[in-house]
PDB file of N, CA and C in Angstrom:
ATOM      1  N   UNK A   1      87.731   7.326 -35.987  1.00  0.00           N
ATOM      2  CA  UNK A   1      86.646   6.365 -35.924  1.00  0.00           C
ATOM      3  C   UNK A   1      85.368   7.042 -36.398  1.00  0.00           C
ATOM      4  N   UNK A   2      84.931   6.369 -37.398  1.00  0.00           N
ATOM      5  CA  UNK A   2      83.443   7.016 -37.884  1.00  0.00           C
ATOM      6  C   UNK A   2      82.249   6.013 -36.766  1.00  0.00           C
ATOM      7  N   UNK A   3      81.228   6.988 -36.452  1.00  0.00           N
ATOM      8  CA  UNK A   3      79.731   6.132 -36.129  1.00  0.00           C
ATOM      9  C   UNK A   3      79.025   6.673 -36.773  1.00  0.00           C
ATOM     10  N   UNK A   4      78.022   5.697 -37.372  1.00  0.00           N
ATOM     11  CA  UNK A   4      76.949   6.089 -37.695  1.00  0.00           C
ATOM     12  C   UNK A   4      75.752   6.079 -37.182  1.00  0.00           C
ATOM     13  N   UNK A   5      74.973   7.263 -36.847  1.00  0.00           N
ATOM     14  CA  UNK A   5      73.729   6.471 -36.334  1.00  0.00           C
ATOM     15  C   UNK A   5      72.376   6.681 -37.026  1.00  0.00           C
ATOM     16  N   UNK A   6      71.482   5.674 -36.451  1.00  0.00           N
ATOM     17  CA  UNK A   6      70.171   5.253 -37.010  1.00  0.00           C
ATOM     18  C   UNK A   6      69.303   5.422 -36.174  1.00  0.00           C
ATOM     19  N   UNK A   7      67.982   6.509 -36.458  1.00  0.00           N
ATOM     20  CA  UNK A   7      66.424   6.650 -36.047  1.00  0.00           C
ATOM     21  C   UNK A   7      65.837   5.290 -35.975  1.00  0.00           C
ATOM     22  N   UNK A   8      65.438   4.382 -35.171  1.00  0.00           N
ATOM     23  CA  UNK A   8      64.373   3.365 -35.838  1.00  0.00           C
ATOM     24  C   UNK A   8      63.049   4.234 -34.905  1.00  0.00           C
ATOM     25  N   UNK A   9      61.757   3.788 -35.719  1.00  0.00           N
ATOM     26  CA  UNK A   9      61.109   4.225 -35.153  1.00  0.00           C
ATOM     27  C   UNK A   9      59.706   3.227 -35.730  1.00  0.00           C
ATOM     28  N   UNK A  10      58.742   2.798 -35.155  1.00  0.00           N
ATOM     29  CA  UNK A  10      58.015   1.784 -35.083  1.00  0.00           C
ATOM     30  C   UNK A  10      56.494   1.937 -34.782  1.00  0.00           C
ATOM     31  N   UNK A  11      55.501   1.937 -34.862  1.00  0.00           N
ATOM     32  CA  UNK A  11      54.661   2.416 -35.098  1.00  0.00           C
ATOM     33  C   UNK A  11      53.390   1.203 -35.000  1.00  0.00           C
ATOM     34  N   UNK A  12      52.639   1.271 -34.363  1.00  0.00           N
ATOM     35  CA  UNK A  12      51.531   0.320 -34.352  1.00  0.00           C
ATOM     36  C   UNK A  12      50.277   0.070 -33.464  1.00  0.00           C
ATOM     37  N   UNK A  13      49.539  -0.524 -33.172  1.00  0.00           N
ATOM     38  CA  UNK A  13      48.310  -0.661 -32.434  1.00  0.00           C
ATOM     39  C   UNK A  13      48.898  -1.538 -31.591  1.00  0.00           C
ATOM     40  N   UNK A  14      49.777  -1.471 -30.942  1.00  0.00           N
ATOM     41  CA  UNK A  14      50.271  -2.469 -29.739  1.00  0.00           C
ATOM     42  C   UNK A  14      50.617  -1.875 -28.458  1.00  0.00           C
ATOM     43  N   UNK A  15      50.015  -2.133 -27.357  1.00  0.00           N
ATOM     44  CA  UNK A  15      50.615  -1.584 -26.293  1.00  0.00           C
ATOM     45  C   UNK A  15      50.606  -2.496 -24.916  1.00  0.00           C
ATOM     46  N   UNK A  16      51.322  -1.389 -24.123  1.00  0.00           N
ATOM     47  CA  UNK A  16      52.035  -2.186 -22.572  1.00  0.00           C
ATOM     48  C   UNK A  16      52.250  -3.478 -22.681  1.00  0.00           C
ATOM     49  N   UNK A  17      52.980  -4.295 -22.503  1.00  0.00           N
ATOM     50  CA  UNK A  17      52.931  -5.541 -21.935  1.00  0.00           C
ATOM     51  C   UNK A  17      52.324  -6.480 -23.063  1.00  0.00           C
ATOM     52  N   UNK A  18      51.787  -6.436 -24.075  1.00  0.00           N
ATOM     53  CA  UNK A  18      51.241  -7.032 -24.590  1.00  0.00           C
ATOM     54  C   UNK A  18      49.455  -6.877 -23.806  1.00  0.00           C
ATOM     55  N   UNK A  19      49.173  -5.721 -23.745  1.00  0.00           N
ATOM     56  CA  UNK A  19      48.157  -5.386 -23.038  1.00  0.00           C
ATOM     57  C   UNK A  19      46.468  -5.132 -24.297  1.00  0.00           C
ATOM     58  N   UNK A  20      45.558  -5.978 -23.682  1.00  0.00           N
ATOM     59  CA  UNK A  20      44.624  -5.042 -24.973  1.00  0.00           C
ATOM     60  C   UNK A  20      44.339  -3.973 -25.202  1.00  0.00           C
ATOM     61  N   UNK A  21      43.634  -3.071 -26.016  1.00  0.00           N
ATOM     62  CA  UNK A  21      43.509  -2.191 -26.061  1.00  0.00           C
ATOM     63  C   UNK A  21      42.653  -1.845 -25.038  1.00  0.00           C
ATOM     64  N   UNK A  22      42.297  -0.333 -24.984  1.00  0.00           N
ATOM     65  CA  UNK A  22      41.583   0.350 -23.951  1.00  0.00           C
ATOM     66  C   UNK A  22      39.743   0.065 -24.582  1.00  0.00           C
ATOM     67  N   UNK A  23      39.205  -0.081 -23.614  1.00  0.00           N
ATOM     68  CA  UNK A  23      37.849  -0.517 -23.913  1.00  0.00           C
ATOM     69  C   UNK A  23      37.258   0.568 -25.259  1.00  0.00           C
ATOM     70  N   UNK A  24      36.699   0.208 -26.079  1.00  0.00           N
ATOM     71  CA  UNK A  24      36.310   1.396 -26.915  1.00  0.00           C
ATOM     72  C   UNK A  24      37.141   1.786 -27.931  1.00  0.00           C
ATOM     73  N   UNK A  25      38.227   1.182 -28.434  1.00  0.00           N
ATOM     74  CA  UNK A  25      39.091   1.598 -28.795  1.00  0.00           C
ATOM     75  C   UNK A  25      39.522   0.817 -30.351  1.00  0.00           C
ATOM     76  N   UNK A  26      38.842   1.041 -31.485  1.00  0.00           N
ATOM     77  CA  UNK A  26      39.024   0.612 -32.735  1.00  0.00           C
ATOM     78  C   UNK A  26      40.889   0.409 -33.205  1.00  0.00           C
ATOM     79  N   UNK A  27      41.104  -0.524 -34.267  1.00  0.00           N
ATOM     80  CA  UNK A  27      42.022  -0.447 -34.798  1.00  0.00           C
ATOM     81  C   UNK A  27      41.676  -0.090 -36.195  1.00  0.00           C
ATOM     82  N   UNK A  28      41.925   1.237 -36.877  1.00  0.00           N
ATOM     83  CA  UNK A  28      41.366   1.773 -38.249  1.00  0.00           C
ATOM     84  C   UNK A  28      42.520   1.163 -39.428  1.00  0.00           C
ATOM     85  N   UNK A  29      41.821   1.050 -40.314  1.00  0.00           N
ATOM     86  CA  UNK A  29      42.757   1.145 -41.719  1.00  0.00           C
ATOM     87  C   UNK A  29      43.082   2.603 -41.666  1.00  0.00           C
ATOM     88  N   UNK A  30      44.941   2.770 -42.111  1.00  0.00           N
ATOM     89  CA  UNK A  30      44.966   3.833 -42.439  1.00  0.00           C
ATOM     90  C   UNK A  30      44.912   4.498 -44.400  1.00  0.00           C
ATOM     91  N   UNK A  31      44.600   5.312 -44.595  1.00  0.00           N
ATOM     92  CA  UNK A  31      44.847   6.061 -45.715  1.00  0.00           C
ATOM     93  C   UNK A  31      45.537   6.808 -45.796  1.00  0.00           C
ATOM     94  N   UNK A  32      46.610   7.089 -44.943  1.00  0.00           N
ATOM     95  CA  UNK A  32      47.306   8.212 -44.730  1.00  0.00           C
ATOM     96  C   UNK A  32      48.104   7.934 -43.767  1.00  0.00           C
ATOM     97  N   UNK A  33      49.062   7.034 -43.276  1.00  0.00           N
ATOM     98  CA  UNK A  33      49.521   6.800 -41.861  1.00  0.00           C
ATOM     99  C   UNK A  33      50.510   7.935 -41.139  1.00  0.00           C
ATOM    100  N   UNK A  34      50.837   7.731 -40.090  1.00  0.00           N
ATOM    101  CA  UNK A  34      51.448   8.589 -39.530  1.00  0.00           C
ATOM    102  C   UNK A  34      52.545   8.673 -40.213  1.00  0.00           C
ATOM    103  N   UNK A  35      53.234  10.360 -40.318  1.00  0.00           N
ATOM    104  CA  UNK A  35      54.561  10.299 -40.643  1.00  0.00           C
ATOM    105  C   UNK A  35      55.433  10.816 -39.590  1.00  0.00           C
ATOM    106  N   UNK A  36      56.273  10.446 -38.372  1.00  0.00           N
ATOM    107  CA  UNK A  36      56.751  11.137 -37.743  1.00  0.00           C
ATOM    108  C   UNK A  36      58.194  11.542 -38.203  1.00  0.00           C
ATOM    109  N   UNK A  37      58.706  12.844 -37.417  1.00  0.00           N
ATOM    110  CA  UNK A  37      59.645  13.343 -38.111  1.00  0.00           C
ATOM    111  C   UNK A  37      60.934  12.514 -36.921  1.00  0.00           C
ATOM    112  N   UNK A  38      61.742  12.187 -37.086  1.00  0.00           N
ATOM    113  CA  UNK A  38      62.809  11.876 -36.435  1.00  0.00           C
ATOM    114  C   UNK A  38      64.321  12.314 -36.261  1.00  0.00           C
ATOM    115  N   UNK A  39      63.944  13.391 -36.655  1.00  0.00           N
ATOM    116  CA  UNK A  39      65.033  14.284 -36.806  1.00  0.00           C
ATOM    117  C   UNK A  39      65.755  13.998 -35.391  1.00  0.00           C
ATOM    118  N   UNK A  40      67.277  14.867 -35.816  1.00  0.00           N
ATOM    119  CA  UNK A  40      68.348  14.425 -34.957  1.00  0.00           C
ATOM    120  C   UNK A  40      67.623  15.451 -33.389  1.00  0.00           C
ATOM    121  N   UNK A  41      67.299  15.519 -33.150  1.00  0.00           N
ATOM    122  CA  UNK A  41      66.973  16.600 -31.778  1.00  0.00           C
ATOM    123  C   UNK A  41      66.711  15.824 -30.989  1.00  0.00           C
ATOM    124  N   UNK A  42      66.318  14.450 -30.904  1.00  0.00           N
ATOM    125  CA  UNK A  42      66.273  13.727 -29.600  1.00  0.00           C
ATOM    126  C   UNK A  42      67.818  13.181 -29.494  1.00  0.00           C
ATOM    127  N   UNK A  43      68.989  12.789 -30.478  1.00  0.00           N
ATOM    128  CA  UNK A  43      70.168  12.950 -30.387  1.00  0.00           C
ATOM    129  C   UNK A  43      71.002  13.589 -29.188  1.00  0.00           C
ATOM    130  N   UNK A  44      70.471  15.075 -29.831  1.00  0.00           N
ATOM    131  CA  UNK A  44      70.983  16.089 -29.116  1.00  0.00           C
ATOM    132  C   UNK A  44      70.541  16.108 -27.534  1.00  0.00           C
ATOM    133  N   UNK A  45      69.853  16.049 -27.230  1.00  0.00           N
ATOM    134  CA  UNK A  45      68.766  15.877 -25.867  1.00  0.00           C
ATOM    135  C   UNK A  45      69.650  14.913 -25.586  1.00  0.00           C
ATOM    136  N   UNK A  46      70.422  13.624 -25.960  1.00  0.00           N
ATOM    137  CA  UNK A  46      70.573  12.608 -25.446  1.00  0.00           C
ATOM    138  C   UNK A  46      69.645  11.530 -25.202  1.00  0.00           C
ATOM    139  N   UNK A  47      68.801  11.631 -26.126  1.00  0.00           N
ATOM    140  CA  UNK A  47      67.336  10.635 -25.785  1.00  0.00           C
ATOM    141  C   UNK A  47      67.613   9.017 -26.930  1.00  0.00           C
ATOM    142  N   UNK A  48      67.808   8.090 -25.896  1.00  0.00           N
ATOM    143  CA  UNK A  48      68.471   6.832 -27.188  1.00  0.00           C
ATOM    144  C   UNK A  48      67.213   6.151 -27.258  1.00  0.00           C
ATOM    145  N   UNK A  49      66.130   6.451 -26.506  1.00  0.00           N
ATOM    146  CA  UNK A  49      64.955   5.230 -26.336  1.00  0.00           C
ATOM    147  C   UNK A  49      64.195   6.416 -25.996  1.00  0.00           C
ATOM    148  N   UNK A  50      62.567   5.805 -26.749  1.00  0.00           N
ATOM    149  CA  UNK A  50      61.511   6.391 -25.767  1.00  0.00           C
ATOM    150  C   UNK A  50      60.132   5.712 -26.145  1.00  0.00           C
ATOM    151  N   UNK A  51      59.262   5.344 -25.681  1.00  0.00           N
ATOM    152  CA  UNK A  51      58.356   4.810 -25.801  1.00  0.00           C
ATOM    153  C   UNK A  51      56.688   5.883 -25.490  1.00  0.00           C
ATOM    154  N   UNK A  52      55.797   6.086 -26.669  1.00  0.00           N
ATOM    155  CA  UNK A  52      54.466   6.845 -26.483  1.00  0.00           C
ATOM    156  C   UNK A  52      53.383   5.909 -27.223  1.00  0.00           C
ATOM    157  N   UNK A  53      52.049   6.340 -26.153  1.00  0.00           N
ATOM    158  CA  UNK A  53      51.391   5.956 -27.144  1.00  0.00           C
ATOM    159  C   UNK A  53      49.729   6.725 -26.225  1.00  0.00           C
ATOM    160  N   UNK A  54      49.254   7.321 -27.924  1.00  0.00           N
ATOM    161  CA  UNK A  54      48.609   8.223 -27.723  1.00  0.00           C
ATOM    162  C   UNK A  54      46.790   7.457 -27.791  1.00  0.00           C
ATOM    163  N   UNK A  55      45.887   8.332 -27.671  1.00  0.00           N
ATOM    164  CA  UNK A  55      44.449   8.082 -27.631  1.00  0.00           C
ATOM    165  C   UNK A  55      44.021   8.853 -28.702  1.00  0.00           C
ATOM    166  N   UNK A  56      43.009   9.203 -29.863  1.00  0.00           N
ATOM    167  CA  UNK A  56      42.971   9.970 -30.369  1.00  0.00           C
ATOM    168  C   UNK A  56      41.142   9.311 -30.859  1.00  0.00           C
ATOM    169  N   UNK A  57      40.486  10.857 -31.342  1.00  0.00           N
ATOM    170  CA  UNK A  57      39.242  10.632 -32.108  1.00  0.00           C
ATOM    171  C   UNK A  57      39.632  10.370 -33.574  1.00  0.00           C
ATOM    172  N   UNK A  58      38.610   9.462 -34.490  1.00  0.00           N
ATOM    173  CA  UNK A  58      38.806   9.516 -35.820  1.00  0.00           C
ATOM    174  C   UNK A  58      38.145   9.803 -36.086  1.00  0.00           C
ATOM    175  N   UNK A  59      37.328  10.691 -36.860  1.00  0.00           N
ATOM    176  CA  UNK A  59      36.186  11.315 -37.262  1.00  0.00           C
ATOM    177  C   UNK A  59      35.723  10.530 -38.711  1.00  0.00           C
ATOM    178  N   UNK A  60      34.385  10.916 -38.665  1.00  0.00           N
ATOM    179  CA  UNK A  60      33.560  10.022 -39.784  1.00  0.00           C
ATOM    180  C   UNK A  60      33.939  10.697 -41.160  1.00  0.00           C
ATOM    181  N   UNK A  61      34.641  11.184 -41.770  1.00  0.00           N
ATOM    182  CA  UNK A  61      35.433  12.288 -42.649  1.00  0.00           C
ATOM    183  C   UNK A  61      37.190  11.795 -42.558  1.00  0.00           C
ATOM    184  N   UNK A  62      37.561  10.917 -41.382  1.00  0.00           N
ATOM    185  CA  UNK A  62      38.762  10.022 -41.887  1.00  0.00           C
ATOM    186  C   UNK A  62      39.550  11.118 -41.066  1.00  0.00           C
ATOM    187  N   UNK A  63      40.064  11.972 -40.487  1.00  0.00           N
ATOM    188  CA  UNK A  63      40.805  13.094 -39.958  1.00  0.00           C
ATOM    189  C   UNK A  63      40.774  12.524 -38.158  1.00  0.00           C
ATOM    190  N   UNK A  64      41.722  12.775 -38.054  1.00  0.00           N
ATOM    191  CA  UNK A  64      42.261  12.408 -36.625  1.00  0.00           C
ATOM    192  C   UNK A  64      42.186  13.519 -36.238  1.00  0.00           C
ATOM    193  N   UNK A  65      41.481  13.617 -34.407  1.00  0.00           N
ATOM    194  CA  UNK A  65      41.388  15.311 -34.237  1.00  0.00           C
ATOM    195  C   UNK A  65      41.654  14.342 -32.208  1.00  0.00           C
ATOM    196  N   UNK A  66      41.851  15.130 -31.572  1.00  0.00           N
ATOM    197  CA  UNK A  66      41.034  15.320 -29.811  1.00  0.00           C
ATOM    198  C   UNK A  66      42.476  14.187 -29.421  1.00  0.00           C
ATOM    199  N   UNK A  67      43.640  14.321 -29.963  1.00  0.00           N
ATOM    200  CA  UNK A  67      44.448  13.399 -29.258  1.00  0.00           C
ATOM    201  C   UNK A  67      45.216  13.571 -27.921  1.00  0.00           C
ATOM    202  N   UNK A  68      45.483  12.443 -27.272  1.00  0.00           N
ATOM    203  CA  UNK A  68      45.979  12.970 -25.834  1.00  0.00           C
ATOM    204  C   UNK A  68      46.818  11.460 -25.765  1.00  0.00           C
ATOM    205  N   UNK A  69      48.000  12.112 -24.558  1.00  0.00           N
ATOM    206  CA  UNK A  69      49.025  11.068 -24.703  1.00  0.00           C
ATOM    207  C   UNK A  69      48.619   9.902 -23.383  1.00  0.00           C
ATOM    208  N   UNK A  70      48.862   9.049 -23.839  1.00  0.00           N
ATOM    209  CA  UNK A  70      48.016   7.286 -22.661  1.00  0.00           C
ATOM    210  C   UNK A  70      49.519   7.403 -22.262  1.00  0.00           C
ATOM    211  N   UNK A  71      50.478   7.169 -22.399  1.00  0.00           N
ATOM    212  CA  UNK A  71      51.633   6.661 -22.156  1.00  0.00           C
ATOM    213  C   UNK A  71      52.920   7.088 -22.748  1.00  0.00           C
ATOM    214  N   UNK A  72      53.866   7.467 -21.615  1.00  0.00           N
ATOM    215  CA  UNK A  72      55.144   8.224 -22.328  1.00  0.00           C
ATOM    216  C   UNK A  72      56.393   7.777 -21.568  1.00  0.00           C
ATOM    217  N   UNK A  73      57.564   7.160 -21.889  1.00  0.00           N
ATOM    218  CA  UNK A  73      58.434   6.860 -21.520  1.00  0.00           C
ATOM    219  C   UNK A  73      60.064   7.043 -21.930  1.00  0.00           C
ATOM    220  N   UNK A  74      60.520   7.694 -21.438  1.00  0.00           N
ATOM    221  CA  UNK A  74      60.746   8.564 -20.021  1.00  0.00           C
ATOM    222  C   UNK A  74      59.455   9.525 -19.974  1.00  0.00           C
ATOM    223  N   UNK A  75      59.140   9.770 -19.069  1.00  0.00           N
ATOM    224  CA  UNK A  75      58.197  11.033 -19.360  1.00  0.00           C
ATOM    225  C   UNK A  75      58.887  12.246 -19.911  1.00  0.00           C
ATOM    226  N   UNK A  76      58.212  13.005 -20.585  1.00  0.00           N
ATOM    227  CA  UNK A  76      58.253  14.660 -21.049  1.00  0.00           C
ATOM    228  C   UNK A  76      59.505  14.399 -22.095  1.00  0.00           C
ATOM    229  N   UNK A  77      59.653  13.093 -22.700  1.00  0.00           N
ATOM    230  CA  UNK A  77      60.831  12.767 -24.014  1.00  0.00           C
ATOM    231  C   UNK A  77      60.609  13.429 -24.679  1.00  0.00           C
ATOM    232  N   UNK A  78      59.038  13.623 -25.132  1.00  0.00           N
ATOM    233  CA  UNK A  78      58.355  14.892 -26.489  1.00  0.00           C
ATOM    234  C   UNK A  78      58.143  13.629 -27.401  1.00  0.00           C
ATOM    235  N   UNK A  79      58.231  12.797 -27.269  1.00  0.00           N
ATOM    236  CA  UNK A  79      57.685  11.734 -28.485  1.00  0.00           C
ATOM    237  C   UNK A  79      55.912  11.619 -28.254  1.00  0.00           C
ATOM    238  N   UNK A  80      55.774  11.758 -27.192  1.00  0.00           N
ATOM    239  CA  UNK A  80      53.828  11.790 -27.371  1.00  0.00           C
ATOM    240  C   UNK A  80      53.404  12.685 -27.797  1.00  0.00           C
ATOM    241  N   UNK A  81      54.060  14.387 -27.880  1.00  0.00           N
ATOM    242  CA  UNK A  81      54.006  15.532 -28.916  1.00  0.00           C
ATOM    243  C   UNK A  81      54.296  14.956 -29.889  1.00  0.00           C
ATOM    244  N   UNK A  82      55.128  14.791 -30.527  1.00  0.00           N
ATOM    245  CA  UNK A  82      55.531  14.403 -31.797  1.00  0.00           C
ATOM    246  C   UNK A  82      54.443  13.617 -32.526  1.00  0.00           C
ATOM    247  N   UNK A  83      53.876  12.434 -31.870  1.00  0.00           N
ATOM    248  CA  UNK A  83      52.959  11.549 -32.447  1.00  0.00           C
ATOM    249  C   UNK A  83      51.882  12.547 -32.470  1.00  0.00           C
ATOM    250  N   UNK A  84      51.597  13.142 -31.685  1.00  0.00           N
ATOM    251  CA  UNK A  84      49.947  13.673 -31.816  1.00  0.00           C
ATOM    252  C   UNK A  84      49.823  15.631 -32.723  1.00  0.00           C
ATOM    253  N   UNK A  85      51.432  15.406 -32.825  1.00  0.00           N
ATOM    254  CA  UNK A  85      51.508  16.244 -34.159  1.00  0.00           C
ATOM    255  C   UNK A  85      51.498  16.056 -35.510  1.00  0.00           C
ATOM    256  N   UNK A  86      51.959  14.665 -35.295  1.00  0.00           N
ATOM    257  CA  UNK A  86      51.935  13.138 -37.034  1.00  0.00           C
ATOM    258  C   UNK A  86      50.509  13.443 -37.272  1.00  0.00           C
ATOM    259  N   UNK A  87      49.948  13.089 -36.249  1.00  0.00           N
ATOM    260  CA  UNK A  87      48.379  12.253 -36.281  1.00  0.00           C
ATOM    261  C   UNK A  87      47.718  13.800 -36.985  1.00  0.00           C
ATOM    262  N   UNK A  88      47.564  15.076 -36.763  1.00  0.00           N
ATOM    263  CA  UNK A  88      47.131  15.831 -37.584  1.00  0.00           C
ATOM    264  C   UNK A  88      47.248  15.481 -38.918  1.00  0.00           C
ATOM    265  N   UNK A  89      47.878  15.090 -39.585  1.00  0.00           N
ATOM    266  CA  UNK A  89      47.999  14.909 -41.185  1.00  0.00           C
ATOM    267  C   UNK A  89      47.577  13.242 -41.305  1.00  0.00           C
ATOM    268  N   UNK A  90      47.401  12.917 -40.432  1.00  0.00           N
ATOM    269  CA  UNK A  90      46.785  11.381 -40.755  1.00  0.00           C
ATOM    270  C   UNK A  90      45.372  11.521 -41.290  1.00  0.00           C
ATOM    271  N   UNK A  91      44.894   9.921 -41.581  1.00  0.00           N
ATOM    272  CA  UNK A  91      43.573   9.825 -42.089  1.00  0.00           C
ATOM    273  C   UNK A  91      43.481   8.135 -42.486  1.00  0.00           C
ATOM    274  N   UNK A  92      42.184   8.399 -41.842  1.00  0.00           N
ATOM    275  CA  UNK A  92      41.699   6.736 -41.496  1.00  0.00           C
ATOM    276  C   UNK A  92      40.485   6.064 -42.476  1.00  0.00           C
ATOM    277  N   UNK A  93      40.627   4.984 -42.963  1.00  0.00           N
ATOM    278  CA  UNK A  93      39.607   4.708 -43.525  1.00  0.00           C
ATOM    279  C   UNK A  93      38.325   4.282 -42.863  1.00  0.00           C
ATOM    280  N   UNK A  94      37.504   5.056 -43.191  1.00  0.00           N
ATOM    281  CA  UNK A  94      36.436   4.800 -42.338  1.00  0.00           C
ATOM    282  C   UNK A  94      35.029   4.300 -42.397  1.00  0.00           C
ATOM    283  N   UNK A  95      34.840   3.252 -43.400  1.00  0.00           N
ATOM    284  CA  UNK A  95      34.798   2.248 -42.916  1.00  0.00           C
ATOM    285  C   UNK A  95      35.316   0.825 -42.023  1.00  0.00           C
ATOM    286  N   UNK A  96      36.551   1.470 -41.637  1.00  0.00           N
ATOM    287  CA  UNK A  96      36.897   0.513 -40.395  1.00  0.00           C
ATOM    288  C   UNK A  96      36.799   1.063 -39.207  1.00  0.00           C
ATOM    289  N   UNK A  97      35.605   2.150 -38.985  1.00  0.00           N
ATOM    290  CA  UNK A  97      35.780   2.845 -37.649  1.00  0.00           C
ATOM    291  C   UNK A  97      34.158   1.891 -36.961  1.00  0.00           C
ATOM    292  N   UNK A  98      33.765   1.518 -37.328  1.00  0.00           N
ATOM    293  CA  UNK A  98      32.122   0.878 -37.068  1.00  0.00           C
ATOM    294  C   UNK A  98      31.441   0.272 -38.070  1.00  0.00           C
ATOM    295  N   UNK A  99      30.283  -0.117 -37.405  1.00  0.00           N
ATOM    296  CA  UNK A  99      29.430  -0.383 -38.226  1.00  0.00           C
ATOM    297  C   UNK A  99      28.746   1.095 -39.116  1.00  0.00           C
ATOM    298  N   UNK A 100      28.479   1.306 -38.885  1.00  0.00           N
ATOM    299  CA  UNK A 100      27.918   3.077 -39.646  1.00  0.00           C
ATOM    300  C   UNK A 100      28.753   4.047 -40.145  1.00  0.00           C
ATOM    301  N   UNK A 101      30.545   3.727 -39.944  1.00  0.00           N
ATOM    302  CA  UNK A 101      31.593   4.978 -40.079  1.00  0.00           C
ATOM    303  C   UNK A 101      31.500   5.760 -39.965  1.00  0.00           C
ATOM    304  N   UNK A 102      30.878   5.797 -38.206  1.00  0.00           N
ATOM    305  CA  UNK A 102      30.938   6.829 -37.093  1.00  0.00           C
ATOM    306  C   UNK A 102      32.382   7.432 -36.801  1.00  0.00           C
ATOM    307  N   UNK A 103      32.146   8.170 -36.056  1.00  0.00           N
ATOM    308  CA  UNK A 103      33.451   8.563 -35.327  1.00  0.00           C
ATOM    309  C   UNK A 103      33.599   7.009 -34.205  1.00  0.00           C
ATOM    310  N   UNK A 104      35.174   7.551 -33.810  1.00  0.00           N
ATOM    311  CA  UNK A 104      35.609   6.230 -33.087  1.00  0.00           C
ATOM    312  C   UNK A 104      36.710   6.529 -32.120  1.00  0.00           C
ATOM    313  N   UNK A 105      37.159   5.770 -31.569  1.00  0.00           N
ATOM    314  CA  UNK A 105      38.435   6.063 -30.820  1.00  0.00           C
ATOM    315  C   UNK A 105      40.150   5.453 -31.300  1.00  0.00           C
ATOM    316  N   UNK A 106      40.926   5.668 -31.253  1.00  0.00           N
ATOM    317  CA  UNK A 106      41.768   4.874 -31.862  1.00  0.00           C
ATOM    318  C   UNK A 106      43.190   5.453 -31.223  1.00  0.00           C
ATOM    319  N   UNK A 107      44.220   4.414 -30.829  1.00  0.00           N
ATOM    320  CA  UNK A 107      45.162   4.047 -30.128  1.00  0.00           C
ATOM    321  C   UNK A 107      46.505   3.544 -31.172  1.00  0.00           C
ATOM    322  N   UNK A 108      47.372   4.310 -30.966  1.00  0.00           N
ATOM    323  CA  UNK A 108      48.592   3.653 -31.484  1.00  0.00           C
ATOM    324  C   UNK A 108      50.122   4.351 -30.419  1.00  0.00           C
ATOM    325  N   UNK A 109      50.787   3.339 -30.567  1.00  0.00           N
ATOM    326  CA  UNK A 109      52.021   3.305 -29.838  1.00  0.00           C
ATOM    327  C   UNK A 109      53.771   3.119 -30.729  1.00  0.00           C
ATOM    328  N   UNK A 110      54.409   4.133 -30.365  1.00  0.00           N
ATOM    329  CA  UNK A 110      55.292   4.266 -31.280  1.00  0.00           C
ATOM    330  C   UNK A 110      56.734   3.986 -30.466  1.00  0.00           C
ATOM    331  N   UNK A 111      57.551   3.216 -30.669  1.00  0.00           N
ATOM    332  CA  UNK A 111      59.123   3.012 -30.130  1.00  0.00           C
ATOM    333  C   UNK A 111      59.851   3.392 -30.896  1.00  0.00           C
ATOM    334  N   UNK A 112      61.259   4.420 -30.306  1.00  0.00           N
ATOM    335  CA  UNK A 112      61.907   5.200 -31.017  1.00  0.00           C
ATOM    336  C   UNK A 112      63.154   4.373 -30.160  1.00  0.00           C
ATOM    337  N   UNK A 113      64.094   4.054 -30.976  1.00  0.00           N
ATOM    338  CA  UNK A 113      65.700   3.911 -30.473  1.00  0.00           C
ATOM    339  C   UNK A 113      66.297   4.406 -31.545  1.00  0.00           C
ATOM    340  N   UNK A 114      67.703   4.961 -30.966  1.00  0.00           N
ATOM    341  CA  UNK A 114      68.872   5.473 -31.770  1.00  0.00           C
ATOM    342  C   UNK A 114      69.417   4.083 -31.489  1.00  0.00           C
ATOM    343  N   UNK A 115      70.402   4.079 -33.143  1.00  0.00           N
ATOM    344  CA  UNK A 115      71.123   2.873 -33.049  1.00  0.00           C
ATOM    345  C   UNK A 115      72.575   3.285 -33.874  1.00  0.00           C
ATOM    346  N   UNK A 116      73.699   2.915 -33.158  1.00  0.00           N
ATOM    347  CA  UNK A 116      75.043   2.938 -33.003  1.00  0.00           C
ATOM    348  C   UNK A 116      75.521   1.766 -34.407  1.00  0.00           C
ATOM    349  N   UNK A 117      75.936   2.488 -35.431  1.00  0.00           N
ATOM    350  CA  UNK A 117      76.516   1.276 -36.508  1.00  0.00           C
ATOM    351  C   UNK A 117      78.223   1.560 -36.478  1.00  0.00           C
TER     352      UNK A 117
END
């Protein structure tokens, strides 16, 4: 019997419950979006699901810097590492951070399932 399996992994400004965002908290154009790696190591771990979603600064220069994880499920999965290791190589357009393309705050939430074909 062959299986195959599949990373999905999902990515967006959506979180809890259909919850709003955290007060303060821009949705940026990206120029650069996250790339996370999905390599087989949560496989191995046995990890079929996990749900993160991080807080991060965008700086007026477009560079994502000061991120910290809002939410991680299971805890200590390593997917809120993972994202806030993406988010280093990200970059935001910034004119969507304010009126002035200040620095800003910015929120995204990522769902990871393995899937059984």
């Amino acid at each position: 019997m062959l299986a195959l399996l599949f990373f999905t992994l999902s990515i967006g400004q959506s979180f809890a419950d259909g919850a709003a965002a955290p007060q303060g908290v821009v949705e940026p154009r990206w120029l650069a979006p996250l790339r996370v790696d999905t390599s087989p190591w949560r496989y191995r771990r046995g990890l079929e699901s996990a749900t993160a979603t991080i807080i991060c600064r965008a700086k007026a220069d477009g560079r994502v810097d000061q991120c910290q994880i809002a939410a991680e499920n299971p805890p200590d999965s390593g997917l809120g590492r993972t994202l806030i290791m993406a988010a280093r190589k990200a970059r935001v357009d910034t004119a969507t951070l304010g009126p002035s393309g200040s620095e800003a705050r910015i929120a995204f939430t990522a769902n990871y399932q393995l899937e059984y074909y």
